[in-house]
N, C-alpha and C. Protein backbone atom coordinates (compact mmCIF):
# COMPACT_ATOMS: atom_id res chain seq x y z
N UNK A 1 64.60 -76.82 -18.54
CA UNK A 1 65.62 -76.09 -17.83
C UNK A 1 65.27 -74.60 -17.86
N UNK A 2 65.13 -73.81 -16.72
CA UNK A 2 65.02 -72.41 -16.56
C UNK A 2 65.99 -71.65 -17.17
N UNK A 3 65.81 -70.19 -17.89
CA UNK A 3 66.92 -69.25 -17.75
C UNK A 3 67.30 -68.94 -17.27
N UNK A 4 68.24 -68.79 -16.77
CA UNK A 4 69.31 -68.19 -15.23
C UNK A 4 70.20 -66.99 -15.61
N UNK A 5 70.70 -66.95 -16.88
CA UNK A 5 71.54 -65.99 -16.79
C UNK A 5 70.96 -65.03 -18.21
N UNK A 6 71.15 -64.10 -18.06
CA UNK A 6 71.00 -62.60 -19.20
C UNK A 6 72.39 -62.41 -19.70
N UNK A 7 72.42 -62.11 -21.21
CA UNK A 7 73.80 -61.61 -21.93
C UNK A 7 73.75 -60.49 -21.67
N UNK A 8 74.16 -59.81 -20.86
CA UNK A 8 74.48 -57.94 -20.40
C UNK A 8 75.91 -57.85 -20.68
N UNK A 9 75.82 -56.35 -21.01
CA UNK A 9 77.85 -55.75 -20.36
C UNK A 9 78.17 -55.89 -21.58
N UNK A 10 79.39 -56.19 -21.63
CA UNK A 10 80.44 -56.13 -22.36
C UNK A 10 80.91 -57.79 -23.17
N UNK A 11 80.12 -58.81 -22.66
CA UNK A 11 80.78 -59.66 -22.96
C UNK A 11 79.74 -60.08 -24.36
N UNK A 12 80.98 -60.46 -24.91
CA UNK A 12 80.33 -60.22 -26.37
C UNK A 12 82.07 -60.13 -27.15
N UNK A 13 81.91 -60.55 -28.18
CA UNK A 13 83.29 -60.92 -29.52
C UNK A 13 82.88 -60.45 -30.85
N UNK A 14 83.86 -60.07 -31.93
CA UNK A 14 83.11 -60.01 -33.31
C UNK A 14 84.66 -60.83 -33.97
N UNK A 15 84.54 -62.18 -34.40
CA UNK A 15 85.48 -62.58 -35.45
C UNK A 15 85.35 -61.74 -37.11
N UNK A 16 86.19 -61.72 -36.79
CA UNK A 16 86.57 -60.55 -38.34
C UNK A 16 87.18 -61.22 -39.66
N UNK A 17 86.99 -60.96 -40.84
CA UNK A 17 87.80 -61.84 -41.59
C UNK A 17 89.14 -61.35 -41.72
N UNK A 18 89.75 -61.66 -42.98
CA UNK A 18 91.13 -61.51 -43.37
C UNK A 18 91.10 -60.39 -43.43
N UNK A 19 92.09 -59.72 -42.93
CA UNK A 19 91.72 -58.01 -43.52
C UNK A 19 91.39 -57.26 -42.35
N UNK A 20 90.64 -57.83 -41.45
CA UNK A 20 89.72 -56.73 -40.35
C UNK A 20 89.98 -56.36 -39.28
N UNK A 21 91.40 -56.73 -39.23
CA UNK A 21 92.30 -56.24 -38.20
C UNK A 21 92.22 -54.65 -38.03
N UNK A 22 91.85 -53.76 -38.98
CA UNK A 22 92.12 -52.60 -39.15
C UNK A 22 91.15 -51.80 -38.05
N UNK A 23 90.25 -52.82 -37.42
CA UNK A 23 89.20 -52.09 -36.70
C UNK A 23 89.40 -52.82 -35.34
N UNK A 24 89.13 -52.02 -34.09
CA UNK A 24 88.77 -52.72 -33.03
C UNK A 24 87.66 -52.71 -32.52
N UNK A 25 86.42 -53.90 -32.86
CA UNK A 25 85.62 -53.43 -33.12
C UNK A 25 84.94 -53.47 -31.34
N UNK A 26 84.04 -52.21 -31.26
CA UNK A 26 83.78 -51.92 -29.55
C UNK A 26 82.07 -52.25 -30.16
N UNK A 27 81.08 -51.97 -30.48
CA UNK A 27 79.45 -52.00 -30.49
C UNK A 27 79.17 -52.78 -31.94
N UNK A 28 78.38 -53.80 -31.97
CA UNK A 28 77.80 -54.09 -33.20
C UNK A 28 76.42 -53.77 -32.97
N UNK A 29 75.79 -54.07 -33.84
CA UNK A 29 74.13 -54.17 -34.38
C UNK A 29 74.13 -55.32 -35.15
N UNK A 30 72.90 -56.47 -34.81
CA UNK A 30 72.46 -57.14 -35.87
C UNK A 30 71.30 -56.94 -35.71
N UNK A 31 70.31 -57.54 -36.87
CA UNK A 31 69.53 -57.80 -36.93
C UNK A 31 69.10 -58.66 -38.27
N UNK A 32 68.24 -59.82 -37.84
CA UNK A 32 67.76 -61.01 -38.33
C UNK A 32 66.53 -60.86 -38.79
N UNK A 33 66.49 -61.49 -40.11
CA UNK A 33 65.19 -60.97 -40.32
C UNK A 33 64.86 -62.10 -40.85
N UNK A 34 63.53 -62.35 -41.25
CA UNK A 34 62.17 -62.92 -42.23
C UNK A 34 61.96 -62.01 -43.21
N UNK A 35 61.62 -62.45 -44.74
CA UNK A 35 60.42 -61.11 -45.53
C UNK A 35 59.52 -62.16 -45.32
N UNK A 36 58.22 -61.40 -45.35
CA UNK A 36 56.97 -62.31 -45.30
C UNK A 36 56.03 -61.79 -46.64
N UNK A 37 55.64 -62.85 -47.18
CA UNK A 37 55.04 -62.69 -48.51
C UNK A 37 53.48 -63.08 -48.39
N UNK A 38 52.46 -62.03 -48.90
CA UNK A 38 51.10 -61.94 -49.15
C UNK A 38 50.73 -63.27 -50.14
N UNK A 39 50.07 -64.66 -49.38
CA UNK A 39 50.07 -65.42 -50.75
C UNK A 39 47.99 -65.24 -50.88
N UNK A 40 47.86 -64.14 -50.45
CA UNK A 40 46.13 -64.07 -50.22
C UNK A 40 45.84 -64.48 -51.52
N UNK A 41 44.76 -65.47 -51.94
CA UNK A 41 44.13 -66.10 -53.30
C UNK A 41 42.41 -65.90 -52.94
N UNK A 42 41.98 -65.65 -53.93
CA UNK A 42 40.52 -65.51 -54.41
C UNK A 42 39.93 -66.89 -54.11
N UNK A 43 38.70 -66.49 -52.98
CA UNK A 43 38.12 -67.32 -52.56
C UNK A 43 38.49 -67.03 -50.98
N UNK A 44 39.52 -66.83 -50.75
CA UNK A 44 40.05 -66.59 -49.16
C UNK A 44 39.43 -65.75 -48.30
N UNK A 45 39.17 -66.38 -47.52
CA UNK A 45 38.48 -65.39 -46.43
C UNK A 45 39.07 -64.97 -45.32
N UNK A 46 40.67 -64.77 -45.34
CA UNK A 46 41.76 -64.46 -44.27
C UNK A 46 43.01 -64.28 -44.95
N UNK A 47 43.90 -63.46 -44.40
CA UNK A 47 45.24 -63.58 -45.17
C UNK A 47 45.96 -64.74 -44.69
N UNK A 48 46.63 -65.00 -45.88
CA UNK A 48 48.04 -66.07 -45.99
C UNK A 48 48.70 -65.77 -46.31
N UNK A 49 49.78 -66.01 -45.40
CA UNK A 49 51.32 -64.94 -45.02
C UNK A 49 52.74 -66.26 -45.41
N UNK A 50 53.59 -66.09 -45.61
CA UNK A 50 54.50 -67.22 -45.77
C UNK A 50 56.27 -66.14 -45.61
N UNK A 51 56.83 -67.37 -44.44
CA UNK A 51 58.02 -66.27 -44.24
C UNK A 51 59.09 -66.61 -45.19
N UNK A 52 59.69 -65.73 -45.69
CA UNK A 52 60.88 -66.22 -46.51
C UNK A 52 62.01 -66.72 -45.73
N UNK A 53 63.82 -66.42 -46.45
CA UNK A 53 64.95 -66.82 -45.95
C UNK A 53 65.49 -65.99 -45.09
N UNK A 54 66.03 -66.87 -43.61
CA UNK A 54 66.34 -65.74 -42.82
C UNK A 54 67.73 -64.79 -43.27
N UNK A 55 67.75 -63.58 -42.84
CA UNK A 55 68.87 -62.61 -43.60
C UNK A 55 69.40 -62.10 -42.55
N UNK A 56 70.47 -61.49 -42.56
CA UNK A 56 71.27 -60.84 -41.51
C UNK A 56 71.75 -59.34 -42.11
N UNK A 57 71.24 -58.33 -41.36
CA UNK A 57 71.98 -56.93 -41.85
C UNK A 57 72.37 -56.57 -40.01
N UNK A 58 73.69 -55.69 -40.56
CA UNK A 58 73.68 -54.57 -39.53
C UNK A 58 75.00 -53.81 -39.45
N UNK A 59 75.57 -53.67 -38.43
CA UNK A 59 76.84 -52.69 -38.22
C UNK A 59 77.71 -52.58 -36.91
N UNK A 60 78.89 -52.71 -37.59
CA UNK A 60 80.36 -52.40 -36.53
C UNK A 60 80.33 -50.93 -36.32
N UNK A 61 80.85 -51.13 -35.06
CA UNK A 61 81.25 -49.89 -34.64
C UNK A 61 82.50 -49.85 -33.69
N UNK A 62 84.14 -49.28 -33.98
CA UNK A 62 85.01 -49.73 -33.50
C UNK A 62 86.33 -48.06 -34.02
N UNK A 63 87.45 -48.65 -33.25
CA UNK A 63 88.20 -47.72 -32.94
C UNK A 63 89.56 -48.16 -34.63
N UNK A 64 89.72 -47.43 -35.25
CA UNK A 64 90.52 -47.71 -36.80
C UNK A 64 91.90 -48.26 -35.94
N UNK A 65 92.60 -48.90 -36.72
CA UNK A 65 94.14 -49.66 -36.44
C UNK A 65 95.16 -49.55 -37.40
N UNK A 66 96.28 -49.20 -37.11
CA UNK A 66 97.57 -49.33 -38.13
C UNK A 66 98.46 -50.12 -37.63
N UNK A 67 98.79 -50.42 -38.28
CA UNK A 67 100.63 -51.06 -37.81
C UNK A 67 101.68 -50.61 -37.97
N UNK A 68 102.29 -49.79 -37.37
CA UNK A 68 103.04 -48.98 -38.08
C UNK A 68 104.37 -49.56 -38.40
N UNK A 69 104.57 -50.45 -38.09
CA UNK A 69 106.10 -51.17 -38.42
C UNK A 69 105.61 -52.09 -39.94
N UNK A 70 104.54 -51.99 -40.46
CA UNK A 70 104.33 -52.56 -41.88
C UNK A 70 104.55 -51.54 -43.12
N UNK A 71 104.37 -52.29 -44.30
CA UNK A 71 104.09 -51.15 -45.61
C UNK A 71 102.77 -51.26 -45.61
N UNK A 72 102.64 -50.38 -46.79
CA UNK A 72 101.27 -50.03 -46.95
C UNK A 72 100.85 -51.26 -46.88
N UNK A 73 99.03 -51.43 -46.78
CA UNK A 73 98.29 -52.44 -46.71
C UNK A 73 96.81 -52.29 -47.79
N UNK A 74 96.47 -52.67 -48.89
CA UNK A 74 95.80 -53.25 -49.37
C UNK A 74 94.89 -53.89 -49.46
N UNK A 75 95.23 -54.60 -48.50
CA UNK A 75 94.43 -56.41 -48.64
C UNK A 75 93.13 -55.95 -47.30
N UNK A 76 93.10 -54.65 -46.75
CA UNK A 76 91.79 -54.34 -45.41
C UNK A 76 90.19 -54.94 -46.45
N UNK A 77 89.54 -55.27 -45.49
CA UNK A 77 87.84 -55.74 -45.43
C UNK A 77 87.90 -54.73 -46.29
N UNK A 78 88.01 -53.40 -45.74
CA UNK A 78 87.13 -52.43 -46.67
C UNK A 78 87.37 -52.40 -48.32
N UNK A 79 88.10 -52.50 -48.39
CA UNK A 79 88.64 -52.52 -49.63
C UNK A 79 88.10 -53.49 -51.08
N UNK A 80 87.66 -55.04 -50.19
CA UNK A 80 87.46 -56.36 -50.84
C UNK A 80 86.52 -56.19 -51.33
N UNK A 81 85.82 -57.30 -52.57
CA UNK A 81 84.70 -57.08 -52.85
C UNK A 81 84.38 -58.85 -52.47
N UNK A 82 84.94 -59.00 -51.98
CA UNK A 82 84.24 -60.50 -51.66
C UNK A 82 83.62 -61.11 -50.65
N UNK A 83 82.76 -62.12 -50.14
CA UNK A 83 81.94 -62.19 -49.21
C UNK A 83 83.02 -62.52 -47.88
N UNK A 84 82.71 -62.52 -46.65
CA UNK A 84 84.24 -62.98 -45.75
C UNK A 84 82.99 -63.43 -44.67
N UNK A 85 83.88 -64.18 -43.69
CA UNK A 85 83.34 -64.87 -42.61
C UNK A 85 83.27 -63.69 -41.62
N UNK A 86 82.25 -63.11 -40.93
CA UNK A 86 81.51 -62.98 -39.64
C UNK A 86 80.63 -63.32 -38.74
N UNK A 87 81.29 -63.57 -37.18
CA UNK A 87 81.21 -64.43 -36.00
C UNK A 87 80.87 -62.94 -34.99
N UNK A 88 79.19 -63.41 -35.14
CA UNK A 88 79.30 -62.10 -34.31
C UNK A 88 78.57 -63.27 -32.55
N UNK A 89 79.28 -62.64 -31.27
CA UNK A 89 79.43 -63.61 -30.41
C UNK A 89 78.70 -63.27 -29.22
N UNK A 90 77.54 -63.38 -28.46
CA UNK A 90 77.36 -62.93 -27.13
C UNK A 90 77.34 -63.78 -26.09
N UNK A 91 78.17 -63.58 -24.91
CA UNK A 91 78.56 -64.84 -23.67
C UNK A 91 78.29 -64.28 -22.42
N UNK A 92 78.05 -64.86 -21.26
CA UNK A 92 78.48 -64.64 -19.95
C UNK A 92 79.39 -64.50 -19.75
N UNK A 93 80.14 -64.76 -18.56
CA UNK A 93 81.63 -64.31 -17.74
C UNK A 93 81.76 -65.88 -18.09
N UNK A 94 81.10 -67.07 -18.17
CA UNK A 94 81.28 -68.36 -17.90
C UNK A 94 81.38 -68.97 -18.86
N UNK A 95 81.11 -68.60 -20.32
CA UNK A 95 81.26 -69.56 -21.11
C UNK A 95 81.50 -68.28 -22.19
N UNK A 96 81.95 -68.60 -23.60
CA UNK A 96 82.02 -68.05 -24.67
C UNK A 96 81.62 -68.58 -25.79
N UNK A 97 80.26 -69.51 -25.80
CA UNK A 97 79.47 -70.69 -26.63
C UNK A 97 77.97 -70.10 -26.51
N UNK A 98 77.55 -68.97 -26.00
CA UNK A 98 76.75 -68.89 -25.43
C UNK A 98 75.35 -68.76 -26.52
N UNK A 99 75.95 -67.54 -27.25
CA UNK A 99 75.11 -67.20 -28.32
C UNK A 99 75.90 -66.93 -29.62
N UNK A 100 75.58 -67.41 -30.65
CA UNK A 100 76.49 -67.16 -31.69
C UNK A 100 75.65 -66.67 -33.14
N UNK A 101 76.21 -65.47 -33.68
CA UNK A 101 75.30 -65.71 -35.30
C UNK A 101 76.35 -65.65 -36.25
N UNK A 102 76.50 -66.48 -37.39
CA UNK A 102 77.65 -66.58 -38.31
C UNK A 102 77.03 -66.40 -39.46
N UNK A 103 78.07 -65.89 -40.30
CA UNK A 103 77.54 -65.69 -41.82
C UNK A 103 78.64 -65.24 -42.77
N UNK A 104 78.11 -65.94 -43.95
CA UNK A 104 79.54 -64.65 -45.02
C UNK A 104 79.23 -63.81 -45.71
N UNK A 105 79.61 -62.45 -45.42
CA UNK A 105 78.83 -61.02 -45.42
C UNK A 105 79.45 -60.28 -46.43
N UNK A 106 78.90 -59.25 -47.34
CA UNK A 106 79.61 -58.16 -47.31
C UNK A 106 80.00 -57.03 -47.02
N UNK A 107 80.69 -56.53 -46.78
CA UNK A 107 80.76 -55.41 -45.47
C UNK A 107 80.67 -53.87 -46.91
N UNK A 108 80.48 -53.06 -46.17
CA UNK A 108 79.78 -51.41 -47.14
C UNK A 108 79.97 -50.35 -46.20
N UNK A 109 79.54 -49.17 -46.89
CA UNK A 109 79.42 -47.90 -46.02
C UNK A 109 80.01 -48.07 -44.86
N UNK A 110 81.49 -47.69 -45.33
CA UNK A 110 82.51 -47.47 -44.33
C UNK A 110 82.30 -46.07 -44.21
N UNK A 111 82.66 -45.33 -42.76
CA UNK A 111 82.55 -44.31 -42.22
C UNK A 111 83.75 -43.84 -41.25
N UNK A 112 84.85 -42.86 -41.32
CA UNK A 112 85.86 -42.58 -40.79
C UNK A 112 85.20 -41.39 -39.91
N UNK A 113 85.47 -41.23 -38.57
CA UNK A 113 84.94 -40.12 -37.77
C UNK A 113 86.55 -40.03 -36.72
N UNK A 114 86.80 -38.68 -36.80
CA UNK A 114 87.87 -37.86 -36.20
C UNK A 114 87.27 -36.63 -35.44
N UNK A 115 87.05 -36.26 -33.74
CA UNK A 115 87.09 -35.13 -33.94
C UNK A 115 88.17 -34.74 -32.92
N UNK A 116 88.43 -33.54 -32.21
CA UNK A 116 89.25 -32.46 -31.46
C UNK A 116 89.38 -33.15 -30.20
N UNK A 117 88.68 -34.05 -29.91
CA UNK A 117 89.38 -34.34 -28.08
C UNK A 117 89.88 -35.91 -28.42
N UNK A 118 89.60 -36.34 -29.50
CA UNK A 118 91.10 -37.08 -29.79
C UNK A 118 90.03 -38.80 -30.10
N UNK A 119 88.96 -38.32 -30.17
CA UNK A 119 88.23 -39.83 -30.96
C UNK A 119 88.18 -40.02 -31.76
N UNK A 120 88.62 -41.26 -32.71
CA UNK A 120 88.56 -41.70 -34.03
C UNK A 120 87.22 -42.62 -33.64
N UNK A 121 86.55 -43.15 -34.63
CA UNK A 121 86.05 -44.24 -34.99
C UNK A 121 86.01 -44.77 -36.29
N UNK A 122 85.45 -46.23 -36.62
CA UNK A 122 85.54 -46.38 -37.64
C UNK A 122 83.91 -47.20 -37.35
N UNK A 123 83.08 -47.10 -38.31
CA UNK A 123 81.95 -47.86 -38.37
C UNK A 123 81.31 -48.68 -39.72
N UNK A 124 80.99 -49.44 -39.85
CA UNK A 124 80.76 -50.13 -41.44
C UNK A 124 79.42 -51.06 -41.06
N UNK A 125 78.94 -51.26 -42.60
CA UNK A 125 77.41 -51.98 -42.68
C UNK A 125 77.73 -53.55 -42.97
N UNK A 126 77.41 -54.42 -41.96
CA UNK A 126 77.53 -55.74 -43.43
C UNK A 126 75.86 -56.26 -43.42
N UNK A 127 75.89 -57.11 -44.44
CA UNK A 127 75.00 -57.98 -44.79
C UNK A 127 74.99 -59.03 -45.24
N UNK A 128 74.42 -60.11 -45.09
CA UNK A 128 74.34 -61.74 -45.48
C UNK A 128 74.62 -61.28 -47.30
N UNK A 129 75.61 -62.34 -47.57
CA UNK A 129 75.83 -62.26 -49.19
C UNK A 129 75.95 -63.59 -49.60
N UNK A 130 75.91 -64.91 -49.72
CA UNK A 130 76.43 -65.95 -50.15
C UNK A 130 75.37 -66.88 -50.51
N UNK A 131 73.90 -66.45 -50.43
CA UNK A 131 72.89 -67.74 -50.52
C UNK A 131 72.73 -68.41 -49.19
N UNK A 132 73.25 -68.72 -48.62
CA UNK A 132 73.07 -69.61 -47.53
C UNK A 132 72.41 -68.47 -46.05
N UNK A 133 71.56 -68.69 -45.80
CA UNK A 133 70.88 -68.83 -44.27
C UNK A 133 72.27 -68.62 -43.62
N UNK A 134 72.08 -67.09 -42.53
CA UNK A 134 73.30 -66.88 -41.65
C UNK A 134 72.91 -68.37 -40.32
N UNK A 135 73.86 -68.86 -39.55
CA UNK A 135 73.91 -70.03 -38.45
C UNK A 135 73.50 -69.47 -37.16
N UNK A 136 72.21 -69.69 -36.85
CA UNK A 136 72.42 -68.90 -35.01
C UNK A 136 72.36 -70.12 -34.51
N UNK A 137 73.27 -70.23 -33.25
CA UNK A 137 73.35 -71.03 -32.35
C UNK A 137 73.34 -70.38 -31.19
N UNK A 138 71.92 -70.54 -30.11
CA UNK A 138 71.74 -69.96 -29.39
C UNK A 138 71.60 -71.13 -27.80
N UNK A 139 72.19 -71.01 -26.66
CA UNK A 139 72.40 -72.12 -25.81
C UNK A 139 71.06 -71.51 -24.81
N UNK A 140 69.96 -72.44 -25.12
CA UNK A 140 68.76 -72.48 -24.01
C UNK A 140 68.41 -73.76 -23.39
């Protein structure tokens, strides 16, 4: 079966865990990786390379949220120290299955930005934390 369609634009999701309401999140970054390990041995007459476990790092980038009809809140991502579910999502106009990478992360280096013509952002790092291989499910 040919490729027909490109993930462009806007369409694209980030499931957030408990807590991550506090962000709306507008741009991510991932990136997937391999480490690759030197297994070169004496006698070899070429390198031997071997890839490790795949890993997931990268970063939200999104507009901060309150509620203002609540009390204080506590319980935000940023705050946790525990691993949480992220569904980061890229689709066409036609489906929302399209491309998927999942993992349970911990999220870091939170960053508050305010300036004078009236933009907040909020931006944060996560990374694969749990042992397990993040899930890509990619529809080709």
């Amino acid at each position: 079966m040919p490729i027909n369609t490109y993930l462009i634009g806007n369409d694209g999701n980030v499931t957030m865990p408990t807590g991550g309401d506090v962000i709306k999140v507008k741009t991510f970054a991932a990136t997937l990786a391999r480490p690759e390990s030197d297994l070169t041995g004496f006698g070899d007459t070429g390198k031997r390379r071997r890839l490790g476990l795949l890993d997931l790092t990268g970063s939200l980038n999104g507009v901060p949220a309150i509620d203002s009809t609540a009390t204080a809140n506590t319980a935000s991502f940023f705050v946790s120290t525990a691993t949480a579910a992220l569904t980061l999502t890229l689709f066409d106009a036609a489906s929302t299955t399209d491309a998927r990478i999942a993992a349970n992360c911990v999220f870091n280096n939170f960053a508050f930005n305010s300036d004078k013509n009236g933009e907040s952002t909020l931006t944060c790092n996560f990374a694969n934390a749990d042992g397990t291989a993040p899930v890509v499910t990619w529809l080709v």
